[in-house]
Protein backbone atom coordinates (compact mmCIF):
# COMPACT_ATOMS: atom_id res chain seq x y z
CA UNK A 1 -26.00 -104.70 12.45
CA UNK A 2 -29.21 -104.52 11.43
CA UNK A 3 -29.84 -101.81 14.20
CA UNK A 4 -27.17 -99.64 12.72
CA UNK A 5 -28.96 -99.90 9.26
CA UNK A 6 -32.41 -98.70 10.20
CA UNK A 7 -30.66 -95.52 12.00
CA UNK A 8 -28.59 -94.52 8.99
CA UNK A 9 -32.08 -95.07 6.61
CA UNK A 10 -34.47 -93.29 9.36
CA UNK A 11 -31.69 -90.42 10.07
CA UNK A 12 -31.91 -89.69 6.26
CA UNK A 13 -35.74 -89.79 6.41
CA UNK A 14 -35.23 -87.15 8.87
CA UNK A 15 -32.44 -85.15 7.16
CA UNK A 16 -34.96 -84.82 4.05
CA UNK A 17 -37.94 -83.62 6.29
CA UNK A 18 -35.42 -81.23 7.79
CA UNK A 19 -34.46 -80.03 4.38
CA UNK A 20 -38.28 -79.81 3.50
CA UNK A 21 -38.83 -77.16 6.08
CA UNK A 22 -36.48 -75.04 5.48
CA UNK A 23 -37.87 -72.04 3.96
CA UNK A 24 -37.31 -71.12 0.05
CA UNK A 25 -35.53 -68.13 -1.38
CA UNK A 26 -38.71 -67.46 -3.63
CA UNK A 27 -40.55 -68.04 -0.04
CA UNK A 28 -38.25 -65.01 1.91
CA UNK A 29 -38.50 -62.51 -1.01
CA UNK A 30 -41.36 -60.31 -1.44
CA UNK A 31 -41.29 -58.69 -4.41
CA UNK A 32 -42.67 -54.88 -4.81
CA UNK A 33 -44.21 -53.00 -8.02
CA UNK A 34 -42.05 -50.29 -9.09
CA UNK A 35 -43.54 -47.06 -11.02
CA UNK A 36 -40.86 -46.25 -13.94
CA UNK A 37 -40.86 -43.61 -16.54
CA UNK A 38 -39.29 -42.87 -19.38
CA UNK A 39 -36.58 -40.30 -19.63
CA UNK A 40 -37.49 -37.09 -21.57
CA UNK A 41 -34.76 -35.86 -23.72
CA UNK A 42 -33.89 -31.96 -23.46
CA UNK A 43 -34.38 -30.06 -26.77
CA UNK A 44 -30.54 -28.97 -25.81
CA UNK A 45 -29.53 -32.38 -25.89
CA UNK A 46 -31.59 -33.11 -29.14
CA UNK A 47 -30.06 -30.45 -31.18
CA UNK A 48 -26.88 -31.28 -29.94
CA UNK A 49 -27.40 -35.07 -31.47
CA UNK A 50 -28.81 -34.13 -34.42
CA UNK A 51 -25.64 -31.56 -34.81
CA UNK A 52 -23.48 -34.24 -34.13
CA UNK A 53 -25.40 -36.86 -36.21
CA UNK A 54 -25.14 -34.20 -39.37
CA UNK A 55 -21.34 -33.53 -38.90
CA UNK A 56 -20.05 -37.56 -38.22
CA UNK A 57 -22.59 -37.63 -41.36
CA UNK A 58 -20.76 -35.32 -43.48
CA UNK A 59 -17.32 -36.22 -42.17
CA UNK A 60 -17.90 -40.21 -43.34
CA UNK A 61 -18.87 -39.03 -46.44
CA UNK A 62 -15.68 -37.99 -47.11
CA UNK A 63 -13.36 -39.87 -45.88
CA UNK A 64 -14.87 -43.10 -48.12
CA UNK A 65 -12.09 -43.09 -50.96
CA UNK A 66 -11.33 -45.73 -53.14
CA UNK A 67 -8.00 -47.52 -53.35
CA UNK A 68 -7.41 -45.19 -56.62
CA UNK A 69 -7.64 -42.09 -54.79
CA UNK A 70 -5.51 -43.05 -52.00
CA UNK A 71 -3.23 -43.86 -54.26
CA UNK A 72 -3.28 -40.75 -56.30
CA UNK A 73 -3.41 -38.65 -52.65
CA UNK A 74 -0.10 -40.51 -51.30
CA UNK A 75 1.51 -39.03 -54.67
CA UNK A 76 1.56 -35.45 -53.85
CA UNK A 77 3.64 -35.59 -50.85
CA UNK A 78 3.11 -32.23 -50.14
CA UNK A 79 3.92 -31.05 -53.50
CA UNK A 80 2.18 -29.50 -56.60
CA UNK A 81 2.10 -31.48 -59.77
CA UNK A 82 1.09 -31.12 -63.22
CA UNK A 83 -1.06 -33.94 -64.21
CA UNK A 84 1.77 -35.76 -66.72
CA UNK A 85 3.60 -35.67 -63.25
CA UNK A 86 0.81 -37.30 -61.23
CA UNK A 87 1.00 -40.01 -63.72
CA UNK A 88 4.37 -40.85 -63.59
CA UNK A 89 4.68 -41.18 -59.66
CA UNK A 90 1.07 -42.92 -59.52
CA UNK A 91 1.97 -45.51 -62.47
CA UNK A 92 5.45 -46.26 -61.18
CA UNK A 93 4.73 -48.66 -58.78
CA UNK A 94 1.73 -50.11 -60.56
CA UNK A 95 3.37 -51.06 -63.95
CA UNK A 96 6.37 -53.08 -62.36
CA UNK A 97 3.71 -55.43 -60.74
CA UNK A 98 1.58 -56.08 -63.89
CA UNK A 99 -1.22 -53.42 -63.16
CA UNK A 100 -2.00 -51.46 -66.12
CA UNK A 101 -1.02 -47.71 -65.72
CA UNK A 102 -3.58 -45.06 -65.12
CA UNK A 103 -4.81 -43.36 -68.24
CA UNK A 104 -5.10 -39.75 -68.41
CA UNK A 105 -9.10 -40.00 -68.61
CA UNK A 106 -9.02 -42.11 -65.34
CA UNK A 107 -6.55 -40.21 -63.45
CA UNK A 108 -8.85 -37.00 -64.16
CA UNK A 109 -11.66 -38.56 -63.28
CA UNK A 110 -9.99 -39.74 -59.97
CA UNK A 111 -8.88 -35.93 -59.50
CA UNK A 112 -11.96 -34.44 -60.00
CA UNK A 113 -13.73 -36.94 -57.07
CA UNK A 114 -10.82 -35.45 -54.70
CA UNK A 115 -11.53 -32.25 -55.79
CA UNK A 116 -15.47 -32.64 -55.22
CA UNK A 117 -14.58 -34.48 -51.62
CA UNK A 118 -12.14 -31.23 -50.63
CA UNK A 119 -8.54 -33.03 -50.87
CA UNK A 120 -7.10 -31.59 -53.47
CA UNK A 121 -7.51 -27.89 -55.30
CA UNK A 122 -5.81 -26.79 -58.23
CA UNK A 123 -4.63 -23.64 -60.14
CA UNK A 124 -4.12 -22.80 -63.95
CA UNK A 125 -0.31 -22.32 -64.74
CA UNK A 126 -0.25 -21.67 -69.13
CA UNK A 127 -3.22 -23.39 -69.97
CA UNK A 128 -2.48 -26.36 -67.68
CA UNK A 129 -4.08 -27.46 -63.92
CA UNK A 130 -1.59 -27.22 -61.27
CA UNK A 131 -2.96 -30.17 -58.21
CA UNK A 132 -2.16 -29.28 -54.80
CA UNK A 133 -3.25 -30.99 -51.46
CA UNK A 134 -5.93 -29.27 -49.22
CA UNK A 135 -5.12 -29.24 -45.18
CA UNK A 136 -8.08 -32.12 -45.44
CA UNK A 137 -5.68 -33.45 -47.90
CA UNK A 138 -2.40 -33.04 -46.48
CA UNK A 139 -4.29 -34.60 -42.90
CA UNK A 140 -5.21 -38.03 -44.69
CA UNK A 141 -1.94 -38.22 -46.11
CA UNK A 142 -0.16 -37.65 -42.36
């Protein structure tokens, strides 16, 4: 038995030397310098970024409205409305949930920030401002 023994040890002494000659991936790789460079962009492409870049610019500026303003948007519906009327349709579904009604101040204030932004444009009918959507208006309300 013994016998048996000393060939399984020695045939693992020789499975390790074995293993010890085989060669290593690191040892079968050579590895080469490569020259790179650095991609030149086009003036073409460059004015076309920085056209892009100005436009996404502008367009995000815009479409940043406040809770308020959507609100006061999604009242038009396509229609045009007197202010008194803007207030009504805005403040009837605030007041049945406890939130205090817009006052006329506010609700001008909101108007005139959709105005500046290009949502919504108005006319004078006797001595009062007439609110209509915009197509940019009547878009964000689609």
């Amino acid at each position: 038995m013994e016998n048996k023994d000393d060939e399984s040890v020695h045939k693992g002494e020789e499975e390790k030397d074995s293993q010890k000659k085989k060669p290593v991936a690191k040892d079968l790789v050579t590895l080469k310098h490569v020259e790179t460079q650095t991609q030149k962009i086009s003036p073409e492409t460059r004015d076309l970024a920085q056209t892009l870049k100005e436009r996404y610019i502008e367009y995000d500026q815009f479409e940043r409205l406040t809770n308020d303003e959507i609100t006061i948007l999604e009242t038009f519906m396509g229609k045009r409305l007197f202010l008194e009327r803007i207030a009504i349709i805005a403040n009837q579904s605030r007041i049945p949930l406890g939130i205090p009604g817009y006052k006329k101040a506010e609700l001008e204030k909101i108007l005139e920030a959709l105005i500046s932004k290009g949502y919504i444009e108005f006319d004078v009918v006797r001595d009062k401002n007439v609110y209509f959507l915009t197509e940019r208006g009547k878009y964000k309300v689609q």
